[in-house]
N, C-alpha and C. Protein backbone atom coordinates (compact mmCIF):
# COMPACT_ATOMS: atom_id res chain seq x y z
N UNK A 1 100.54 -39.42 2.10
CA UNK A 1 101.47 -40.35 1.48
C UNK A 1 102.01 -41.32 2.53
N UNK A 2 102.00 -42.52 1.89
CA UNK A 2 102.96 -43.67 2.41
C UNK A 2 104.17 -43.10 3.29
N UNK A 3 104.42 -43.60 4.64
CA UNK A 3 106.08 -43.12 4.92
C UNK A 3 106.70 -44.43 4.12
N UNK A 4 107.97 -43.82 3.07
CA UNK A 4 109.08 -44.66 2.45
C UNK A 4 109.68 -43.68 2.16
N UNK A 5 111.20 -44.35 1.34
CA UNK A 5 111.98 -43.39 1.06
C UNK A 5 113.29 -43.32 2.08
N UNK A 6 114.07 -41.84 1.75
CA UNK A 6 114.78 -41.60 2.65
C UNK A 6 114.38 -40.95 3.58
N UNK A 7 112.98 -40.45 3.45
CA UNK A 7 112.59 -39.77 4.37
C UNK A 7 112.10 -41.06 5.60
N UNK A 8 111.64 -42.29 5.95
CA UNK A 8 111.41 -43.00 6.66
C UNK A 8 112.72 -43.49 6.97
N UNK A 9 114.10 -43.62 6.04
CA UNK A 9 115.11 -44.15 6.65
C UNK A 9 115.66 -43.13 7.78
N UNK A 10 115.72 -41.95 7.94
CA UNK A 10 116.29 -40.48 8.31
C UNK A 10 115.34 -40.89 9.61
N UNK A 11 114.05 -41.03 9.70
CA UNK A 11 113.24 -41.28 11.11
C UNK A 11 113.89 -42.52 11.36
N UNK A 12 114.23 -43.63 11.06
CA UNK A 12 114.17 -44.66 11.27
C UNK A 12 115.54 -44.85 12.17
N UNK A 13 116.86 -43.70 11.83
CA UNK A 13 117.63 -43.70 12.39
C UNK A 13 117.85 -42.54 13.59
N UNK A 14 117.27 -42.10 13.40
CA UNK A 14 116.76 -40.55 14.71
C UNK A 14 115.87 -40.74 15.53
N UNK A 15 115.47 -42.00 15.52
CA UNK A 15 114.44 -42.15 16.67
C UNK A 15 114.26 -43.03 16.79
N UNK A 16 114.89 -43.43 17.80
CA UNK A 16 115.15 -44.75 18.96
C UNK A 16 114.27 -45.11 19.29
N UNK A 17 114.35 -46.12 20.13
CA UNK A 17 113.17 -46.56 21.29
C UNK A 17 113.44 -45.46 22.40
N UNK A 18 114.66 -44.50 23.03
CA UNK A 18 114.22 -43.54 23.53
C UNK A 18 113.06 -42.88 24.05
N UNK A 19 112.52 -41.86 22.82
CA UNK A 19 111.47 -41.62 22.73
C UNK A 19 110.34 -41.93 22.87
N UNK A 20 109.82 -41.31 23.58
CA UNK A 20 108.13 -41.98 23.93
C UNK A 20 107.36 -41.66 22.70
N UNK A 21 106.56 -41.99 21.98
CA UNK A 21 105.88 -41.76 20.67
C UNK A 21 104.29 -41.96 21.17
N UNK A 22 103.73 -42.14 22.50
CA UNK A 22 102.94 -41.71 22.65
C UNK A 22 102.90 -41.29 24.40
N UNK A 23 102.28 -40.66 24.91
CA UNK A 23 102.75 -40.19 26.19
C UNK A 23 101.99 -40.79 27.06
N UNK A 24 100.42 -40.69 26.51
CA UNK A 24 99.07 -41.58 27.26
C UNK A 24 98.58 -42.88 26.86
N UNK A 25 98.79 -44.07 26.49
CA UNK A 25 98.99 -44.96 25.92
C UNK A 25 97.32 -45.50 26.10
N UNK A 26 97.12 -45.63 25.53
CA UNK A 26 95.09 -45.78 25.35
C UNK A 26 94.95 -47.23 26.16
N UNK A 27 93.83 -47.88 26.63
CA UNK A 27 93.86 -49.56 26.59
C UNK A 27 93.07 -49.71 25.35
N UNK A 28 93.48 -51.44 25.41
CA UNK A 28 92.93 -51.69 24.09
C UNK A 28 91.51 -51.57 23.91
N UNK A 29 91.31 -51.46 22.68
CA UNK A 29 89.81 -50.66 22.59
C UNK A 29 89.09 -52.36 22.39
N UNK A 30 89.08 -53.30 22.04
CA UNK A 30 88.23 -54.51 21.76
C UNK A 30 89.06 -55.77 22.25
N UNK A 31 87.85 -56.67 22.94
CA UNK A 31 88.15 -57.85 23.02
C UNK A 31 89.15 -58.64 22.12
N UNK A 32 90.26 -59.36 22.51
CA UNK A 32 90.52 -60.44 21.43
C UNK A 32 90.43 -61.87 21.08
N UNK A 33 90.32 -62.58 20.33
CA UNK A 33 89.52 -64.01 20.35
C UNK A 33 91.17 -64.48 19.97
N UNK A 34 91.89 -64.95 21.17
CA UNK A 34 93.35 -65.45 20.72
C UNK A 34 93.48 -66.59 19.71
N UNK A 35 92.49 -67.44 19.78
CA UNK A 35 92.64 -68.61 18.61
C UNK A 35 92.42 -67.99 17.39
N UNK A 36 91.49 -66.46 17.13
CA UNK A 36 91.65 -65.89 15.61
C UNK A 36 92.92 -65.32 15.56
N UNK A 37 93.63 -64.43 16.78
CA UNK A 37 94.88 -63.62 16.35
C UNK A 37 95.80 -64.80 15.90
N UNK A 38 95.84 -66.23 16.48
CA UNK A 38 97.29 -66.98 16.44
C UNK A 38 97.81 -66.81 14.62
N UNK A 39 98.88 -67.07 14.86
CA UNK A 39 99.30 -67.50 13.14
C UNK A 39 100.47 -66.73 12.78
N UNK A 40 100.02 -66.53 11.51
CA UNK A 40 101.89 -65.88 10.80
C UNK A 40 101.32 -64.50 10.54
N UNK A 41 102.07 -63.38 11.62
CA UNK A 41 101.76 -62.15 10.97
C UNK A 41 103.43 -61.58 10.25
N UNK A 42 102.85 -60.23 9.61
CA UNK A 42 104.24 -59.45 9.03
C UNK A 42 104.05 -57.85 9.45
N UNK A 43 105.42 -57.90 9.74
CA UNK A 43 105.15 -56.48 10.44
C UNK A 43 105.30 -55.32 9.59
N UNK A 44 104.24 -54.44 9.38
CA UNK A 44 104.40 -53.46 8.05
C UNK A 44 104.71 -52.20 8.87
N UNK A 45 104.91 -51.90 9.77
CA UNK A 45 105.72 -50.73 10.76
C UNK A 45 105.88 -50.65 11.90
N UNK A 46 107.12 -50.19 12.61
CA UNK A 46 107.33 -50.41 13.85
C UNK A 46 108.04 -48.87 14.60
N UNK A 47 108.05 -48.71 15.45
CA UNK A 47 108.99 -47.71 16.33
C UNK A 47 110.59 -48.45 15.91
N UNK A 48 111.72 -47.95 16.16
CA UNK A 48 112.99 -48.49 15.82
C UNK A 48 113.33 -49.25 17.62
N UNK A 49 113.03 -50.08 17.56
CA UNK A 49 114.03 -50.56 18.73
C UNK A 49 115.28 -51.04 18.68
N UNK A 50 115.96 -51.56 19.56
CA UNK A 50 117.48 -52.32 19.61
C UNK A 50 116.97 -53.26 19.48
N UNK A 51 116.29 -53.74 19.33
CA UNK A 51 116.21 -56.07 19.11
C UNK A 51 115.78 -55.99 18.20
N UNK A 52 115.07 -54.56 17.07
CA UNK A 52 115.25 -55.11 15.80
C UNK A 52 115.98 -54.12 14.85
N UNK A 53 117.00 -53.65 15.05
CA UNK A 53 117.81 -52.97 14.47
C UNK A 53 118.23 -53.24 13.18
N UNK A 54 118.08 -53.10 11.98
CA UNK A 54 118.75 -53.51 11.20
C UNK A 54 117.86 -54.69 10.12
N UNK A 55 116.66 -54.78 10.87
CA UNK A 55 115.99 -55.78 10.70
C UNK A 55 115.22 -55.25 9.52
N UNK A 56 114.61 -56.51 8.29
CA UNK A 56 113.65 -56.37 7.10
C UNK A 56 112.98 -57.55 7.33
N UNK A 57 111.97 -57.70 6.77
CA UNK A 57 111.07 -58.58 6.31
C UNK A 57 110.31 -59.51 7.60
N UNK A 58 110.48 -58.80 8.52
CA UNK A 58 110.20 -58.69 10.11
C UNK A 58 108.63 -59.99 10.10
N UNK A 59 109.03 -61.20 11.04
CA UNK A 59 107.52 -61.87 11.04
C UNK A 59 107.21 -61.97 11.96
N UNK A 60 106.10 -62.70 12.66
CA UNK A 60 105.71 -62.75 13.94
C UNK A 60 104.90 -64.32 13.36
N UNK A 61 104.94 -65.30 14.66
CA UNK A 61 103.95 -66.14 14.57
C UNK A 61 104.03 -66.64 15.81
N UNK A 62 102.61 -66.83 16.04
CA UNK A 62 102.15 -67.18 17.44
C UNK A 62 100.91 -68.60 17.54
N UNK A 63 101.32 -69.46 18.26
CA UNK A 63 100.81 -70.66 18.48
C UNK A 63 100.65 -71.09 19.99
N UNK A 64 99.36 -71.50 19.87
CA UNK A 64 99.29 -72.10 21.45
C UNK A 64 99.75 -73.49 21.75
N UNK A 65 100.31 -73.60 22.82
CA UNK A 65 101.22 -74.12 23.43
C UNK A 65 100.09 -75.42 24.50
N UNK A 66 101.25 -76.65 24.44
CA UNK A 66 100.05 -77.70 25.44
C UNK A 66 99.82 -76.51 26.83
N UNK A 67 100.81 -76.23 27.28
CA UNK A 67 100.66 -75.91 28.59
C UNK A 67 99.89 -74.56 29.12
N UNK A 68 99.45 -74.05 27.94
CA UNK A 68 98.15 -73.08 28.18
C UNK A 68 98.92 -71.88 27.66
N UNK A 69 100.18 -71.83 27.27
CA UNK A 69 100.77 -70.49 26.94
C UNK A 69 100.71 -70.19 25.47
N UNK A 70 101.09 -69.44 24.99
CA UNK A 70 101.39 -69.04 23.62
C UNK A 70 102.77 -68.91 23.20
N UNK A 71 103.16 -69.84 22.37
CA UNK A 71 104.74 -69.53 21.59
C UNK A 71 104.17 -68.27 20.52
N UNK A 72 105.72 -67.90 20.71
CA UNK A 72 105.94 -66.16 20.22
C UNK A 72 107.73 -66.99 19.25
N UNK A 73 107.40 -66.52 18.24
CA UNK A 73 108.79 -66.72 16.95
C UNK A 73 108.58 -65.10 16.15
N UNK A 74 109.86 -64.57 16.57
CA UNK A 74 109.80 -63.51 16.02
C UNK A 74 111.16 -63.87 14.92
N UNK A 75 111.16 -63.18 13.97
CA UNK A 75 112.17 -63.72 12.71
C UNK A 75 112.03 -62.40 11.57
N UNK A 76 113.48 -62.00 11.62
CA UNK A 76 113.97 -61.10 10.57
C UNK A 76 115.10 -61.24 9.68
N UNK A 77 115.07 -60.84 8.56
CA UNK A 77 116.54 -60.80 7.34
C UNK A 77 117.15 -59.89 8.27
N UNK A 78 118.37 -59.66 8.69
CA UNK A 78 119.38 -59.08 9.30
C UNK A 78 120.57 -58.39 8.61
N UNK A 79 120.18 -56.93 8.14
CA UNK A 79 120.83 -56.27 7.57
C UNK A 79 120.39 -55.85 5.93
N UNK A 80 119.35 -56.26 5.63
CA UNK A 80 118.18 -56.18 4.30
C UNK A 80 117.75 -57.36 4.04
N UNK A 81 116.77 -57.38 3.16
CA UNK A 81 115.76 -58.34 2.65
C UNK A 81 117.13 -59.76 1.98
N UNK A 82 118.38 -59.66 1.55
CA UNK A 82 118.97 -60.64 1.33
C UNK A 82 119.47 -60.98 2.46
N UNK A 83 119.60 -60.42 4.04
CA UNK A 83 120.51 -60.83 4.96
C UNK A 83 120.36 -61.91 5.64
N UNK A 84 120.77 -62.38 6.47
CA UNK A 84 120.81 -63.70 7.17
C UNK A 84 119.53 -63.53 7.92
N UNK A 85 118.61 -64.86 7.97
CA UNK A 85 117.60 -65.00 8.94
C UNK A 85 118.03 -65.17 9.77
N UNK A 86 117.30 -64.49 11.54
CA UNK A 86 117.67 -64.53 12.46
C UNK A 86 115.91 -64.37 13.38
N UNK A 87 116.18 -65.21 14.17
CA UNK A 87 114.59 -65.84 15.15
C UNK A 87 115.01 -65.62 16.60
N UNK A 88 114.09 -65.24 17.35
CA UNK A 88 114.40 -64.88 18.87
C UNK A 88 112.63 -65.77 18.86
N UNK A 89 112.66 -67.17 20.36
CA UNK A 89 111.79 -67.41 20.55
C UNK A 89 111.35 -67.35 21.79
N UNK A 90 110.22 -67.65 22.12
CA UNK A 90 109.86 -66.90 23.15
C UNK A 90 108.13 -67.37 23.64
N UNK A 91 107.15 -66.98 24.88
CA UNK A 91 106.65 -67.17 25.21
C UNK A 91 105.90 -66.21 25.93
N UNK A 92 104.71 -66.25 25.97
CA UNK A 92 103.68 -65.12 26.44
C UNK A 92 102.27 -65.70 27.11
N UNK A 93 101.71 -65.11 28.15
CA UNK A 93 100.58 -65.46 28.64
C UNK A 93 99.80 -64.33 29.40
N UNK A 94 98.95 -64.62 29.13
CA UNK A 94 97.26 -63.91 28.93
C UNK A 94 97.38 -63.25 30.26
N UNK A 95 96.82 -62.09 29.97
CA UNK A 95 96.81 -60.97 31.72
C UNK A 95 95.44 -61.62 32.25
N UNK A 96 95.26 -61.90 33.24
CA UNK A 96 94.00 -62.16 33.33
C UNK A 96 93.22 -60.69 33.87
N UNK A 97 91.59 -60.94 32.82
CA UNK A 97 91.18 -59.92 32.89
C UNK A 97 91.01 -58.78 32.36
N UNK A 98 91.97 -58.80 31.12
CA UNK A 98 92.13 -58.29 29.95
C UNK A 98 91.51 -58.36 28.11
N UNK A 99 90.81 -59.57 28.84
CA UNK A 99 89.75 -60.01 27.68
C UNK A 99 90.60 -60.61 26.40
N UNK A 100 92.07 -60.76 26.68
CA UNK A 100 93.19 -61.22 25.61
C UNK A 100 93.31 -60.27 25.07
N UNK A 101 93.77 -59.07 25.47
CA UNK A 101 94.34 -57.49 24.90
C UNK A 101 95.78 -57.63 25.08
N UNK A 102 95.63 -58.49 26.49
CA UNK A 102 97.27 -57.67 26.96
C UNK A 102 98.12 -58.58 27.56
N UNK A 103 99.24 -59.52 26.57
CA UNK A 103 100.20 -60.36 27.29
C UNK A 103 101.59 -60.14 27.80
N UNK A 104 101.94 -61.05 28.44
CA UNK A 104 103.29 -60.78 29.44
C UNK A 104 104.08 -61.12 28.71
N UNK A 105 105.05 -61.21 28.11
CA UNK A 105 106.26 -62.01 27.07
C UNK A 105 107.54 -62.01 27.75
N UNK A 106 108.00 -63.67 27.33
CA UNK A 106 109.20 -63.31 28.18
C UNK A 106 110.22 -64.21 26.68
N UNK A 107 111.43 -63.76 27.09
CA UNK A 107 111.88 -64.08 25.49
C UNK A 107 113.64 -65.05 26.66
N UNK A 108 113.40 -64.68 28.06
CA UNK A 108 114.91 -64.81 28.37
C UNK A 108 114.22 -65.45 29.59
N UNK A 109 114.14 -66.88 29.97
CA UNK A 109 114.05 -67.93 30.68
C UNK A 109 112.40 -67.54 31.91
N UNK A 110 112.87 -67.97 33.00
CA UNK A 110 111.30 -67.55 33.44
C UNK A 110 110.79 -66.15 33.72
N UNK A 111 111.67 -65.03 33.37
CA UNK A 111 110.88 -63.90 33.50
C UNK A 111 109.74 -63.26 32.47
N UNK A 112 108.87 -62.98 33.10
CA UNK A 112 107.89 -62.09 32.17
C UNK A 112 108.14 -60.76 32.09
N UNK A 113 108.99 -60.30 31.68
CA UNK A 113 109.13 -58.79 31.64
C UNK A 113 109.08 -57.85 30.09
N UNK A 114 108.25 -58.06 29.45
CA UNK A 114 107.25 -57.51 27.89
C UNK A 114 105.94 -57.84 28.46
N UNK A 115 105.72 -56.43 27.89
CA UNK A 115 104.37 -55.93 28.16
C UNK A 115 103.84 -56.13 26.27
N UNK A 116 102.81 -56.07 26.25
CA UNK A 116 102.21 -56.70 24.78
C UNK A 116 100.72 -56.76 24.53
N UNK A 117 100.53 -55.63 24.44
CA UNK A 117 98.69 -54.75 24.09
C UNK A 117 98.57 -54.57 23.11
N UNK A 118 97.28 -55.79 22.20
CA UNK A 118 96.71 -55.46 21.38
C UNK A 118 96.16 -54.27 21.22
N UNK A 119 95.92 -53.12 21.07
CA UNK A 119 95.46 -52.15 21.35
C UNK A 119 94.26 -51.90 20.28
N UNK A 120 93.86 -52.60 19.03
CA UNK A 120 93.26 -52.43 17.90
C UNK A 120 93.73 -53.75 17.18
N UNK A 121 92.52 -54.02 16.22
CA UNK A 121 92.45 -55.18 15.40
C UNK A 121 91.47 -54.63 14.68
N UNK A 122 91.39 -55.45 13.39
CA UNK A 122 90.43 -55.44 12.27
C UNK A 122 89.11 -56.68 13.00
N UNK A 123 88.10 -56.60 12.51
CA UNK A 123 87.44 -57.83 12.98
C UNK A 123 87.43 -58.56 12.42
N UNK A 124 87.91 -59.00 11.39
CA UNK A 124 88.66 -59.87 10.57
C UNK A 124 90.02 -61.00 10.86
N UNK A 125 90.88 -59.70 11.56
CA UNK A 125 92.28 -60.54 12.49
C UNK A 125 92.71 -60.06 11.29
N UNK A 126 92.99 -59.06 10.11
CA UNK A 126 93.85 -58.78 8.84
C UNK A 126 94.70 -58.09 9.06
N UNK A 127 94.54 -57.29 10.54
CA UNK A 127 95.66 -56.50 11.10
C UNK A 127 95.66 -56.01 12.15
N UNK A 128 96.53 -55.85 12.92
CA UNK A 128 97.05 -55.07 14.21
C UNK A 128 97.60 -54.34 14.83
N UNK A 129 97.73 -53.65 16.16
CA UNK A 129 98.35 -52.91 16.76
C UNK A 129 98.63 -52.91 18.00
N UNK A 130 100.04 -53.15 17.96
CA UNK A 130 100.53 -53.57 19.16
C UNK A 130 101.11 -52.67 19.81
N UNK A 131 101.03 -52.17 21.21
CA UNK A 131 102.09 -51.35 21.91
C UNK A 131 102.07 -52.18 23.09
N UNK A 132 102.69 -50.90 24.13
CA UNK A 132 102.78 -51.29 25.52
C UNK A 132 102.69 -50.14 26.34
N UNK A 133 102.70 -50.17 27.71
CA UNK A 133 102.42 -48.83 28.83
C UNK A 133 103.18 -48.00 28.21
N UNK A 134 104.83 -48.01 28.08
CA UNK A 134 105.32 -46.83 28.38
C UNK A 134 105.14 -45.88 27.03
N UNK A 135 104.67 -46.40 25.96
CA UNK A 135 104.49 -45.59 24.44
C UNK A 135 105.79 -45.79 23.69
N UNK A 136 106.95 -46.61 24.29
CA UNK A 136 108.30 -46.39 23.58
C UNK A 136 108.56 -47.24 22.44
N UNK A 137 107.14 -48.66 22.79
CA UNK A 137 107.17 -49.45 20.94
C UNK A 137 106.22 -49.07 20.72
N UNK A 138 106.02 -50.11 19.16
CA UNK A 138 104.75 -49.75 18.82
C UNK A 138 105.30 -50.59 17.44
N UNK A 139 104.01 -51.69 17.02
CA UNK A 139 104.12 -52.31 16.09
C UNK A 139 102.78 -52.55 15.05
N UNK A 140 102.55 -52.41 13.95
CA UNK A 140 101.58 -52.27 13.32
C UNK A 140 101.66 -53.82 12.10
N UNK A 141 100.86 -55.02 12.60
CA UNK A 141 101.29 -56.17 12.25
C UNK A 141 100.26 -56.39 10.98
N UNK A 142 99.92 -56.76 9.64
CA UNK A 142 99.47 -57.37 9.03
C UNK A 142 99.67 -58.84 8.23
N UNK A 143 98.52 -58.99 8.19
CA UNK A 143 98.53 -60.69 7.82
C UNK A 143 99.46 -60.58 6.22
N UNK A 144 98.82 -59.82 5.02
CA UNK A 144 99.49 -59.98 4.31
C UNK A 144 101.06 -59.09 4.37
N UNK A 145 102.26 -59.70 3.53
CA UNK A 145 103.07 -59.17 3.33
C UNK A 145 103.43 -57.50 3.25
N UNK A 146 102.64 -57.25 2.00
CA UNK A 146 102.64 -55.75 1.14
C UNK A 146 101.48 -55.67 1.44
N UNK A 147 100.75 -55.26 2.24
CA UNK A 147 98.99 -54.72 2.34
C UNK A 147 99.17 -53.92 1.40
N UNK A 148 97.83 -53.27 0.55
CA UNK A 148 97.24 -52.38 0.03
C UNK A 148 97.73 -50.82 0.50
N UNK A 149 97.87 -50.17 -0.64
CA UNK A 149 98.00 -48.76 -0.34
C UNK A 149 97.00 -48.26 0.68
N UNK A 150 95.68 -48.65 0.31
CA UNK A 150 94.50 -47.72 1.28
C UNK A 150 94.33 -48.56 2.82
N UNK A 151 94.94 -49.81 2.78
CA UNK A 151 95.10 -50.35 4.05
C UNK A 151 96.50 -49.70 4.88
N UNK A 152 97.31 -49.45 4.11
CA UNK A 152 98.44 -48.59 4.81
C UNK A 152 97.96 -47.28 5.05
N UNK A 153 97.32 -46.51 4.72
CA UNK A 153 97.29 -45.16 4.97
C UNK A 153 95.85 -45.31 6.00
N UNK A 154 95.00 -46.60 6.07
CA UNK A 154 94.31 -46.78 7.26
C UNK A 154 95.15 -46.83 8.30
N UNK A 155 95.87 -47.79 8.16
CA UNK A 155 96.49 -48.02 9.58
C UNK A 155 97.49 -46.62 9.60
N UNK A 156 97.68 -46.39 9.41
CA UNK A 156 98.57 -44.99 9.86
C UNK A 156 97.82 -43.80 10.41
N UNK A 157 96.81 -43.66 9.78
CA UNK A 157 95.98 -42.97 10.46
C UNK A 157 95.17 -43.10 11.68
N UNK A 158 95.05 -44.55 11.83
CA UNK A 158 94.34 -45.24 13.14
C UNK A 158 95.49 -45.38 13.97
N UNK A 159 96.73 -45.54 13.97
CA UNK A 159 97.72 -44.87 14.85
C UNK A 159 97.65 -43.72 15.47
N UNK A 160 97.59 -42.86 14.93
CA UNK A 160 97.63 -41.44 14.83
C UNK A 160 96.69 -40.79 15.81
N UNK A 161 95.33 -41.65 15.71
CA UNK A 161 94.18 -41.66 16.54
C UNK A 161 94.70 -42.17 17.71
N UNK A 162 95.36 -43.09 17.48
CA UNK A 162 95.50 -43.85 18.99
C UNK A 162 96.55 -43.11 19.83
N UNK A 163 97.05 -41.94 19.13
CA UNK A 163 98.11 -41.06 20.20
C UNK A 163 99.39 -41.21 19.84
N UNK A 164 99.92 -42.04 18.89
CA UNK A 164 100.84 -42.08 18.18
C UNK A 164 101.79 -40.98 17.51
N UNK A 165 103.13 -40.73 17.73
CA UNK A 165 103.46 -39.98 16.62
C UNK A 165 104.00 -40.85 15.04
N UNK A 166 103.31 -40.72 14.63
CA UNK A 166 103.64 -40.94 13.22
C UNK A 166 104.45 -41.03 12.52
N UNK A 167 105.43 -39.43 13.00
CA UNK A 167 106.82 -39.42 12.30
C UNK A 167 108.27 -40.52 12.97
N UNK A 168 107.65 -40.80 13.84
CA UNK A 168 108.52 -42.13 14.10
C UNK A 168 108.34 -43.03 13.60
N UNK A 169 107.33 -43.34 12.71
CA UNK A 169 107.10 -44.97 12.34
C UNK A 169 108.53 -45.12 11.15
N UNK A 170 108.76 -46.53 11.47
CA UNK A 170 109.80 -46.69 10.23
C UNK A 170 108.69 -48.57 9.44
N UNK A 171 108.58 -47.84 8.38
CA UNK A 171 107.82 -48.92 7.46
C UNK A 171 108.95 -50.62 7.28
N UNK A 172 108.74 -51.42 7.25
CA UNK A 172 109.65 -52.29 7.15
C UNK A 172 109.26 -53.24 5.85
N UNK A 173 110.10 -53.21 5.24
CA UNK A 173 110.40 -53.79 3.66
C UNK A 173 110.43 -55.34 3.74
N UNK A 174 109.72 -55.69 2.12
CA UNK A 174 109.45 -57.51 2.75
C UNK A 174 109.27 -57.34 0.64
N UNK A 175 110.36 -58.90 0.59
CA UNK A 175 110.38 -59.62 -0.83
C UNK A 175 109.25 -59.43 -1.41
């Protein structure tokens, strides 16, 4: 079954970014073609961090930039699906050597300090999986809004594979 319910709210509040949710953090398993990832994703589950606390209807969109970088617009309802929109923007660039798996993000003037590993994609670009070294996020991004039941219980399971604990994921709700 789907994590929803109170049973995903109960994880969602018991488990922080604290916690490591995976201990050995895999590299990413495939190349990425950054001009297919760019665009508007939605995030259909995440680990609970502090920068998105509280957060629904969670987006991501990413565009390349004249100067060779990638703009990063992250944007959530703040406090449920009616709450105030709220955007943190930001900027990221390519590890070299990484085949476009793994960018630096910096959201607070010239530091690069976010780590940001594709770790898995569809070959399509219909969905993703994002972590970083230490295992403490972890974001599971799809293109559409509400994916499919059997696309959710894919990706949860291809988490799971990837070393993930599971019972941390908190699903995030979208209009």
């Amino acid at each position: 079954m789907v994590i929803g319910g109170i049973g995903a709210l109960l994880a969602c509040a018991s488990n922080g970014a604290r916690k490591r949710g995976n201990e050995r953090v895999p590299e990413p398993s495939k190349a990425v073609d950054l001009d297919r990832y760019l665009g508007h994703w939605h995030e259909f589950a995440r680990y609970e961090n502090r920068f998105e606390r509280n957060c629904e209807a969670v987006t991501a969109n990413y565009a390349r930039r004249e100067d060779g970088l990638v703009s990063v617009i992250n944007g959530c309802r703040q406090g449920g699906l009616s709450g105030p929109y709220r955007s943190a923007e930001g900027r990221a660039k390519i590890v070299p050597g990484s085949s476009g798996t793994k960018l630096r993000v910096s959201f607070f003037g010239p530091f690069y300090t976010g780590d940001y590993w594709i770790l898995d994609h569809a070959d399509d670009y219909t969905w993703s999986i994002v972590g970083e070294p230490s295992g403490r996020y972890l974001w599971i991004l799809t293109r559409d809004a509400k994916p499919s039941s059997e696309l959710r219980r894919s990706l949860i399971a291809r988490t799971q594979a990837l070393g993930y604990d599971i019972a941390m994921l908190c699903e995030t709700q979208h209009a």
